[in-house]
N, C-alpha and C. Protein backbone atom coordinates (compact mmCIF):
# COMPACT_ATOMS: atom_id res chain seq x y z
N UNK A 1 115.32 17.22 30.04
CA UNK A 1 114.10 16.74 30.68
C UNK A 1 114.13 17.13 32.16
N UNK A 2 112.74 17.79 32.73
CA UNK A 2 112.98 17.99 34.07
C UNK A 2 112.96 17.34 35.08
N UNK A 3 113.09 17.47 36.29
CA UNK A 3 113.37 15.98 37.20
C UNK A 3 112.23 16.97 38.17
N UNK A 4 111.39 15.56 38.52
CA UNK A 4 110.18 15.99 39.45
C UNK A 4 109.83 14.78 40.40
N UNK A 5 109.06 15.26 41.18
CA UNK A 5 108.90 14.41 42.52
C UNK A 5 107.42 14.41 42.73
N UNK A 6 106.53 13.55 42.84
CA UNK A 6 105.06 13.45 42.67
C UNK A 6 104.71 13.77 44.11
N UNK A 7 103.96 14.37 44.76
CA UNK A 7 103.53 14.75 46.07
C UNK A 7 101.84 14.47 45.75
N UNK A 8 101.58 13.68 47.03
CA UNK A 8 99.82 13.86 47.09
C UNK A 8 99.15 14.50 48.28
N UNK A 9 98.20 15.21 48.60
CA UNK A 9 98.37 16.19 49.74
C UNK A 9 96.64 15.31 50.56
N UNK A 10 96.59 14.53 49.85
CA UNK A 10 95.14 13.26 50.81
C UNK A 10 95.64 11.77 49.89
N UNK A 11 94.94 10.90 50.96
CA UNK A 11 95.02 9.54 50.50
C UNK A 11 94.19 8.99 49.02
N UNK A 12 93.38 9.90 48.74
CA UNK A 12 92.98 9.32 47.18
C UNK A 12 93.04 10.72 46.18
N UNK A 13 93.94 11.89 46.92
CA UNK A 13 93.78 12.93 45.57
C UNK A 13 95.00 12.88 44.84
N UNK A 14 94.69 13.77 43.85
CA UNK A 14 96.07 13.53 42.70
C UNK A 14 96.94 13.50 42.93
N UNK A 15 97.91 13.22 42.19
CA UNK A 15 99.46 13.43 42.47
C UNK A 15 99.96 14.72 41.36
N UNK A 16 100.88 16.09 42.10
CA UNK A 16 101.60 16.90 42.03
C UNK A 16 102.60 16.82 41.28
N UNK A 17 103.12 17.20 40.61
CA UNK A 17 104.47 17.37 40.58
C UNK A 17 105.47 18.77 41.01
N UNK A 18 106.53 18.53 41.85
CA UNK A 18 107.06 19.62 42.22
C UNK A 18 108.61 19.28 41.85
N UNK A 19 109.37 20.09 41.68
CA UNK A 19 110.65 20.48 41.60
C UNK A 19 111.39 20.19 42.84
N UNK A 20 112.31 18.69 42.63
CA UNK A 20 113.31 18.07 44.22
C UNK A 20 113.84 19.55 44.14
N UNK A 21 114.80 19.98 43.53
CA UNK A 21 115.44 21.02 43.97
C UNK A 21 116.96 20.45 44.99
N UNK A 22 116.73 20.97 46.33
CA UNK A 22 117.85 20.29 46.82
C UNK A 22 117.39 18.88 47.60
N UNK A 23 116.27 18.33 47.47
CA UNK A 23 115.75 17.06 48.23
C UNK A 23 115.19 16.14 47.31
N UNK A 24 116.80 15.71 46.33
CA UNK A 24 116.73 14.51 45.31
C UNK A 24 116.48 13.24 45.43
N UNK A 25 116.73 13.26 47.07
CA UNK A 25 117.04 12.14 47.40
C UNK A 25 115.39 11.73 48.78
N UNK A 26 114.71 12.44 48.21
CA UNK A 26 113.05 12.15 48.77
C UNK A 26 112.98 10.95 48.66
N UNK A 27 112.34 10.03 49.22
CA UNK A 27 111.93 8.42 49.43
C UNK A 27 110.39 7.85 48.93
N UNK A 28 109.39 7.94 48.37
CA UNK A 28 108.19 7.09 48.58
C UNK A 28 107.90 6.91 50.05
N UNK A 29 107.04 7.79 50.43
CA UNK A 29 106.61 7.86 52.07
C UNK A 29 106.74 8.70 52.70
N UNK A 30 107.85 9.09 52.60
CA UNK A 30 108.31 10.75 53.26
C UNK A 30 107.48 11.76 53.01
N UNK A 31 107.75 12.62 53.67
CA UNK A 31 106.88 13.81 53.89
C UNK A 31 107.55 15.37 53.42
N UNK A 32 107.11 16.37 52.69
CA UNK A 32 107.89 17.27 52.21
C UNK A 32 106.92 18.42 52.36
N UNK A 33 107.32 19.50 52.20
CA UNK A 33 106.85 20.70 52.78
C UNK A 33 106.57 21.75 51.19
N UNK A 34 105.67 21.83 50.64
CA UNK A 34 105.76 22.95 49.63
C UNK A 34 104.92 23.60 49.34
N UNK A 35 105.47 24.92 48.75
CA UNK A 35 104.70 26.07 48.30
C UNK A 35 103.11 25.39 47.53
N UNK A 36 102.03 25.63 47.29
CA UNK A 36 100.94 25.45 46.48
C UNK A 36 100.14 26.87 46.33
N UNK A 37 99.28 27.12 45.50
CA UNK A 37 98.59 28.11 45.45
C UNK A 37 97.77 28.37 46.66
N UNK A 38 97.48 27.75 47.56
CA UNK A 38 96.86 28.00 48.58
C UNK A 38 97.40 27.89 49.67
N UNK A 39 98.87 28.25 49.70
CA UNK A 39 99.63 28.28 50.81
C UNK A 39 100.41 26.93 51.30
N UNK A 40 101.58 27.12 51.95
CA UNK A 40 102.07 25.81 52.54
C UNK A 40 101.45 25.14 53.19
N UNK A 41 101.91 23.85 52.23
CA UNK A 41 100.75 22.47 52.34
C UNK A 41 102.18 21.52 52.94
N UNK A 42 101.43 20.48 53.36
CA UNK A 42 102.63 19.19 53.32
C UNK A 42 102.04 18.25 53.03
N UNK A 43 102.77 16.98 52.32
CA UNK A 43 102.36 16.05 51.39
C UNK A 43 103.40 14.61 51.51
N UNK A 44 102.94 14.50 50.84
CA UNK A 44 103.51 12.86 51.14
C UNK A 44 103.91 12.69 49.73
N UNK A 45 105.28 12.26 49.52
CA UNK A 45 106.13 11.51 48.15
C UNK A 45 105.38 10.34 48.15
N UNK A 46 105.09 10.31 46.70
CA UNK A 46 104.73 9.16 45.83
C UNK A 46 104.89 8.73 44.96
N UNK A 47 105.49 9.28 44.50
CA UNK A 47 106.80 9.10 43.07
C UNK A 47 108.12 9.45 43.84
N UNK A 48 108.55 8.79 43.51
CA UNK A 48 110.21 9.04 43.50
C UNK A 48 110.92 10.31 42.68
N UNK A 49 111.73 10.99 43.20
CA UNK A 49 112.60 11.93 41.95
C UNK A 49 112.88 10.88 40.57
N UNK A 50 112.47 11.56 39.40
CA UNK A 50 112.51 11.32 38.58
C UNK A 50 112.45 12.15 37.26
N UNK A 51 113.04 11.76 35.69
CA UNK A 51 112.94 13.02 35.17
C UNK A 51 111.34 12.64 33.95
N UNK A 52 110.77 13.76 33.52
CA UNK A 52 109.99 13.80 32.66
C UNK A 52 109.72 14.39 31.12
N UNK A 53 109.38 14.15 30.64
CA UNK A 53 109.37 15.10 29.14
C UNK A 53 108.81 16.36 29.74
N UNK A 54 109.03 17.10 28.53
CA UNK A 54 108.60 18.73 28.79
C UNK A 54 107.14 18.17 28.38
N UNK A 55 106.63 17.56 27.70
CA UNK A 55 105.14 17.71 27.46
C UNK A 55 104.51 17.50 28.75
N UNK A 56 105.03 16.60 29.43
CA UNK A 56 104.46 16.01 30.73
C UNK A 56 103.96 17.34 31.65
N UNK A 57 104.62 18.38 31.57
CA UNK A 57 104.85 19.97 32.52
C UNK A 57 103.81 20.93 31.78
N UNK A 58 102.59 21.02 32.66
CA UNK A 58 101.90 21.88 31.88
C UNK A 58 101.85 23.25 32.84
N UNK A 59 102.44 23.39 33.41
CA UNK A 59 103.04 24.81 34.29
C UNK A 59 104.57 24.99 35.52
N UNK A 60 104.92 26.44 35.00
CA UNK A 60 106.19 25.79 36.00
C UNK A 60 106.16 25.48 37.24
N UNK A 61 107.16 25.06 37.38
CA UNK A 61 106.85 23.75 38.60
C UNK A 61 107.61 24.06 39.47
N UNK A 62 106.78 24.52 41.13
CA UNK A 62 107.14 24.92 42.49
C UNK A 62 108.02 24.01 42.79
N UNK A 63 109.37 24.38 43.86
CA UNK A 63 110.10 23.69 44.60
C UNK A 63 109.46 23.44 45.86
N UNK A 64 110.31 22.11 46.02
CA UNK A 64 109.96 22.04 47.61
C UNK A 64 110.54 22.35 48.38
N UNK A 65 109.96 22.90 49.20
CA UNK A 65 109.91 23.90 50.32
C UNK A 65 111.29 23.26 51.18
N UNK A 66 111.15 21.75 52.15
CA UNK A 66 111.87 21.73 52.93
C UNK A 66 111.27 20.22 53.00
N UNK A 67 112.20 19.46 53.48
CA UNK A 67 111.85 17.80 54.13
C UNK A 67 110.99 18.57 55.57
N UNK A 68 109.89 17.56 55.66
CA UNK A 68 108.61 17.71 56.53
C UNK A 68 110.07 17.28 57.83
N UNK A 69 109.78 18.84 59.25
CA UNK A 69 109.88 17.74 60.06
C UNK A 69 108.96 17.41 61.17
N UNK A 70 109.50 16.61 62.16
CA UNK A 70 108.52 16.29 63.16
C UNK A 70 107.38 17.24 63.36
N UNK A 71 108.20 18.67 64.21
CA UNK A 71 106.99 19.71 63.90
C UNK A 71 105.45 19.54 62.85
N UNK A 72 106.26 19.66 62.18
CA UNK A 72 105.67 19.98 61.00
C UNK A 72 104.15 18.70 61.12
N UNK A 73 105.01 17.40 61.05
CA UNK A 73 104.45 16.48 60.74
C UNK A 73 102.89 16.32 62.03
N UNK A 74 103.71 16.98 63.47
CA UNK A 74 102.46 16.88 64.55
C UNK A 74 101.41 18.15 63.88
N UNK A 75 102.23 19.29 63.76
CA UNK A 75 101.13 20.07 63.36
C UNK A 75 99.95 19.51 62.25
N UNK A 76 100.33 18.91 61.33
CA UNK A 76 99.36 18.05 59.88
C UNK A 76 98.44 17.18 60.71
N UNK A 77 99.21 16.49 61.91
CA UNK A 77 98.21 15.19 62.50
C UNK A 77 97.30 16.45 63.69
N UNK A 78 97.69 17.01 63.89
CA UNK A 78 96.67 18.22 64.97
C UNK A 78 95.32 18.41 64.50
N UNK A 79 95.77 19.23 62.85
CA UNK A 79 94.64 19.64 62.40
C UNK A 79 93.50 18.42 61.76
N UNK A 80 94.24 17.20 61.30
CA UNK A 80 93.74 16.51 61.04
C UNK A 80 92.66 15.90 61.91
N UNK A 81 93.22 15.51 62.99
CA UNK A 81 92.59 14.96 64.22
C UNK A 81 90.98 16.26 64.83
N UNK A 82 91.24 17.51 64.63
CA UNK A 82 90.19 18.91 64.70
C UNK A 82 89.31 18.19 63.31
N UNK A 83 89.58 17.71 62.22
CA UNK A 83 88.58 18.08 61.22
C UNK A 83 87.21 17.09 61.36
N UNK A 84 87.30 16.08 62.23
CA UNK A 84 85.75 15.40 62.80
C UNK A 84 85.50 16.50 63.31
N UNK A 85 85.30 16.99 63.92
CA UNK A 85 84.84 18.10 65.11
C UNK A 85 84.36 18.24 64.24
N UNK A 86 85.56 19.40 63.25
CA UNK A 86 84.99 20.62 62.48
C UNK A 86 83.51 19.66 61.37
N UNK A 87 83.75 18.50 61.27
CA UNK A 87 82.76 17.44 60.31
C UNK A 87 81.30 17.86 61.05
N UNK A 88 81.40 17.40 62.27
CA UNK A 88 80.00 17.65 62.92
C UNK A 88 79.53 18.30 62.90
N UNK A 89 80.36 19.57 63.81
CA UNK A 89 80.00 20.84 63.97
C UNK A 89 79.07 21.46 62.64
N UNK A 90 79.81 21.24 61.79
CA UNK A 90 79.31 22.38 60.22
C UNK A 90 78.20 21.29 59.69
N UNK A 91 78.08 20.03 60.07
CA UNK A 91 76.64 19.20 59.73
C UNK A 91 75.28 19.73 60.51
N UNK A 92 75.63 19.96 62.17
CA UNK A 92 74.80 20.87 63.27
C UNK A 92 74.40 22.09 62.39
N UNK A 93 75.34 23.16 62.12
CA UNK A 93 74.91 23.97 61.79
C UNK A 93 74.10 24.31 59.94
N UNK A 94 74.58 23.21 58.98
CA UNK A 94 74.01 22.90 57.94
C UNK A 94 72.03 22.80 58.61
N UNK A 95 71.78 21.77 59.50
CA UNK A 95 70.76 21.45 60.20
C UNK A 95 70.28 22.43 60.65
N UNK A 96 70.48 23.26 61.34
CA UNK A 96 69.95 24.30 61.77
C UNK A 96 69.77 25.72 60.74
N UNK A 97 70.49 25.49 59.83
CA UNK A 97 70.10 26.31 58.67
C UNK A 97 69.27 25.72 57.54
N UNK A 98 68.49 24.52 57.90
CA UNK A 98 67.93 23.71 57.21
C UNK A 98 68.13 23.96 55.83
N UNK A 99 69.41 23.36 55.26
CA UNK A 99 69.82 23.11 54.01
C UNK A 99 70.00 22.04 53.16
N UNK A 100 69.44 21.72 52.40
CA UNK A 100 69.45 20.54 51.66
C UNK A 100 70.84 19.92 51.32
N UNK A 101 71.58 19.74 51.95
CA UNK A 101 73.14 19.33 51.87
C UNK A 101 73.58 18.03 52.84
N UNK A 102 74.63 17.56 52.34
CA UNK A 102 75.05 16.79 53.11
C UNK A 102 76.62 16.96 53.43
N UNK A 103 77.23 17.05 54.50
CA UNK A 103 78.73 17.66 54.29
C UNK A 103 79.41 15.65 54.33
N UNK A 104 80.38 15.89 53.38
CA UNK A 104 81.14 14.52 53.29
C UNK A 104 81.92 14.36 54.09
N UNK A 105 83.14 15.34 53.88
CA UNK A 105 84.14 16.01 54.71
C UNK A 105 85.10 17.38 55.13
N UNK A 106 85.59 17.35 55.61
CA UNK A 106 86.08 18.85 56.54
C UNK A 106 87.97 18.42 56.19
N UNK A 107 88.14 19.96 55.94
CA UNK A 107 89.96 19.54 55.53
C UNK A 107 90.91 20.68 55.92
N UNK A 108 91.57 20.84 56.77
CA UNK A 108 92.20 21.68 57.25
C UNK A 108 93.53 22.11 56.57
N UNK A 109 93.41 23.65 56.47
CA UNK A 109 95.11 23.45 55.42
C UNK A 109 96.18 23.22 56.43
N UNK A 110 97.22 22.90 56.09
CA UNK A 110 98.58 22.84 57.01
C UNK A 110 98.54 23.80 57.88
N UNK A 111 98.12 25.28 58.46
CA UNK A 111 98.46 25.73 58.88
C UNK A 111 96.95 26.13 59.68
N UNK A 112 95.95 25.62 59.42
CA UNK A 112 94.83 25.60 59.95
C UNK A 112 94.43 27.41 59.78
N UNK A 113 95.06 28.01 58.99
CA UNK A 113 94.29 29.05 58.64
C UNK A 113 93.11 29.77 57.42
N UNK A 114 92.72 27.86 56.75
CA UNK A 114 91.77 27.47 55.66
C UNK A 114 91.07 26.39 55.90
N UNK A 115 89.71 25.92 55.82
CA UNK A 115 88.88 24.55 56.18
C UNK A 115 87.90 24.86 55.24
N UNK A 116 88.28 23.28 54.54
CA UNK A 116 87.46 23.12 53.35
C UNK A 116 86.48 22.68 53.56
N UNK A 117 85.04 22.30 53.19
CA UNK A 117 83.89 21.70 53.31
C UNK A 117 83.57 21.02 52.61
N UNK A 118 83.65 19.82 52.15
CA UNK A 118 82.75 19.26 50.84
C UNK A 118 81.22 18.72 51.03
N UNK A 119 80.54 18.89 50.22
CA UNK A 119 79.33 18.31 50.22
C UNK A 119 78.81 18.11 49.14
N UNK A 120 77.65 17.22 49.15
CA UNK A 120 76.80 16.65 48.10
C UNK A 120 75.63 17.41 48.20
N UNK A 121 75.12 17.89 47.23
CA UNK A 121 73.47 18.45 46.74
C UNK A 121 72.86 18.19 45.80
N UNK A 122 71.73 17.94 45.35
CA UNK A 122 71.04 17.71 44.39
C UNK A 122 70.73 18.77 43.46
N UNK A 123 70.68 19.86 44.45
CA UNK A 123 69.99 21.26 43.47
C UNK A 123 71.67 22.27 44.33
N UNK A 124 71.30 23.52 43.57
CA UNK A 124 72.01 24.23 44.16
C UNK A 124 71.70 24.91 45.25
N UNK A 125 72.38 25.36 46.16
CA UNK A 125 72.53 25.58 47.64
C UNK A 125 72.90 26.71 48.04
N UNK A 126 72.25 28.01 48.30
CA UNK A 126 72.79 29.38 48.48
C UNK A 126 73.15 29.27 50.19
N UNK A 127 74.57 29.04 50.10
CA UNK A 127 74.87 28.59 51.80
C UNK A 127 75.84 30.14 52.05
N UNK A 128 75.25 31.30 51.75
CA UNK A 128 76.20 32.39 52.30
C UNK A 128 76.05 32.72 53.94
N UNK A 129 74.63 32.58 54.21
CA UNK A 129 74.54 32.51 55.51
C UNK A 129 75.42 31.41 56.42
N UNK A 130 75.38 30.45 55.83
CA UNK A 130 76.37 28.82 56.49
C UNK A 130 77.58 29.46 56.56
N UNK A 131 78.18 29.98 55.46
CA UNK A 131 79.64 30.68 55.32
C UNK A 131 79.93 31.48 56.77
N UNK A 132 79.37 32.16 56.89
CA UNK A 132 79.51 33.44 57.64
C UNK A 132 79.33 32.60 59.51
N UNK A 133 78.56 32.08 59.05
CA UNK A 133 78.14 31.27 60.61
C UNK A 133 79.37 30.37 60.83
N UNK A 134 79.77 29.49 59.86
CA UNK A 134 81.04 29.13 60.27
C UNK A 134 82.48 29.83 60.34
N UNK A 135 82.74 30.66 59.51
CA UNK A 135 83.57 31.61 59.74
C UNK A 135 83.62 31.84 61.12
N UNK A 136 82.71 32.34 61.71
CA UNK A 136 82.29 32.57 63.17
C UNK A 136 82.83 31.70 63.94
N UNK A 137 82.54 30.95 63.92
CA UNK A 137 82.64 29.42 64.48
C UNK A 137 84.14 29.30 64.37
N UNK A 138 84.80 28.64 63.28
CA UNK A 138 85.78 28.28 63.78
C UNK A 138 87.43 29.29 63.28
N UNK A 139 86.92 30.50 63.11
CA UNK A 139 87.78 31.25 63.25
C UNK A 139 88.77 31.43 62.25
N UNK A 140 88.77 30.78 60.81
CA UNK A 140 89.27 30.83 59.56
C UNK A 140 88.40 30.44 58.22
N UNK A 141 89.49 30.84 57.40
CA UNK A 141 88.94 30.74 56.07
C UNK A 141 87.92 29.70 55.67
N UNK A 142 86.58 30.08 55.20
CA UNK A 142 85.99 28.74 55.07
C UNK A 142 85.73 28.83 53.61
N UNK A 143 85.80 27.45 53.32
CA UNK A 143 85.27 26.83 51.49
C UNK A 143 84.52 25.95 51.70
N UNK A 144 83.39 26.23 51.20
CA UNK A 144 82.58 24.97 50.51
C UNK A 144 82.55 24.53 49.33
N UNK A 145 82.53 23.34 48.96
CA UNK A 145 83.00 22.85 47.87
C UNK A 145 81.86 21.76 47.35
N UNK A 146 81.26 22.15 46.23
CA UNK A 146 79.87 20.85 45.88
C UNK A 146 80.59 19.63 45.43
N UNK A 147 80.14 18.46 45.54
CA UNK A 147 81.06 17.31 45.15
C UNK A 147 79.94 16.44 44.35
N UNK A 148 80.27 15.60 43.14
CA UNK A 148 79.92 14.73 42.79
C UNK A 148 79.40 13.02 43.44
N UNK A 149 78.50 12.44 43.57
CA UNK A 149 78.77 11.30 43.69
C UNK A 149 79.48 9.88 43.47
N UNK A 150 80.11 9.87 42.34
CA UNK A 150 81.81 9.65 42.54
C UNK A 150 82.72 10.19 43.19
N UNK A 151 82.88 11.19 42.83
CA UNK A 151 84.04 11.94 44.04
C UNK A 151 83.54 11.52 45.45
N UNK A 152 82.33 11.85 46.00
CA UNK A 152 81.76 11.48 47.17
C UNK A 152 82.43 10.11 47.51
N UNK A 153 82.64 9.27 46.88
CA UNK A 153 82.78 7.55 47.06
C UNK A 153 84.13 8.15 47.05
N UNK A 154 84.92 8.80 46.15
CA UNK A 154 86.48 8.75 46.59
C UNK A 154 87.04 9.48 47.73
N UNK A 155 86.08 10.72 48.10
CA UNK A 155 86.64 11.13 49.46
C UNK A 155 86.54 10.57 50.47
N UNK A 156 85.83 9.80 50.81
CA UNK A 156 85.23 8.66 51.82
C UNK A 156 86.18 7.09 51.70
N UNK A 157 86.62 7.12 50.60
CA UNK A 157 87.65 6.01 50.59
C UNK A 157 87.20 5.20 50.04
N UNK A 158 86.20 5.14 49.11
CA UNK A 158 85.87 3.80 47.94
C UNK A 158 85.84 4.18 46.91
């Protein structure tokens, strides 16, 4: 059975599983550094090392990278602290591209060289022009992402 460590990379999204590897001894709270498909992320333990059935593993499963350190940890609160800005900012320019959207929230990857967008729409939303204008703007990768009104209530924290 494999031994895995649950990582969540926001306060209400899923939990991960990654491979302790050499950091068995991760805590509930701590902070860890790992590979994801979209580049090094850092996350927060929420499971403890622990082992699982093979059914539980529905792909193989990334190690972690490295125990988060301080660095690390100011850089996560940096970008975090930029993503109001980036919230406004891309609501201004939603407005000025008069688009039927509403942006929820703004999410910076660990390394601030990706910023996600979420928003709510009723109909669909050809925002390639928005893309390009923010690209502009803040100088990396941009995603927009349509969100549900549930999800909406969970990114917002209810």
């Amino acid at each position: 059975m494999p031994l895995v460590v649950g990582i969540r990379f926001n306060a209400a999204g899923k939990v991960y599983y990654f491979d302790p590897a050499g950091y068995k001894d991760l805590r509930v709270g701590e902070y860890a550094v790992v590979e994801t498909s979209r580049g090094e992320e850092v996350g927060k333990v929420v499971i403890p090392s622990h082992e699982v059935s093979d059914r539980e593993i529905v792909r193989r499963l990334k190690a972690i990278s490295r125990r988060a350190s301080s660095l690390d940890l100011m850089q996560m609160a940096y970008y975090r602290f930029r993503e109001q800005d980036a919230l406004e900012r891309c609501q201004e320019k939603v407005h000025e591209h008069n688009l039927p959207m509403k942006i929820v929230r703004a999410e910076y990857s660990y390394d601030g060289s990706r910023l996600v967008f979420f928003f709510a729409a009723e109909k669909r939303v050809d925002f390639r022009a928005l893309v390009q204008d923010l690209a502009r703007s803040f100088k990396a990768r941009i995603e927009l992402r349509q969100i549900g009104v549930r999800d909406e209530a969970k990114l917002l924290g209810g």
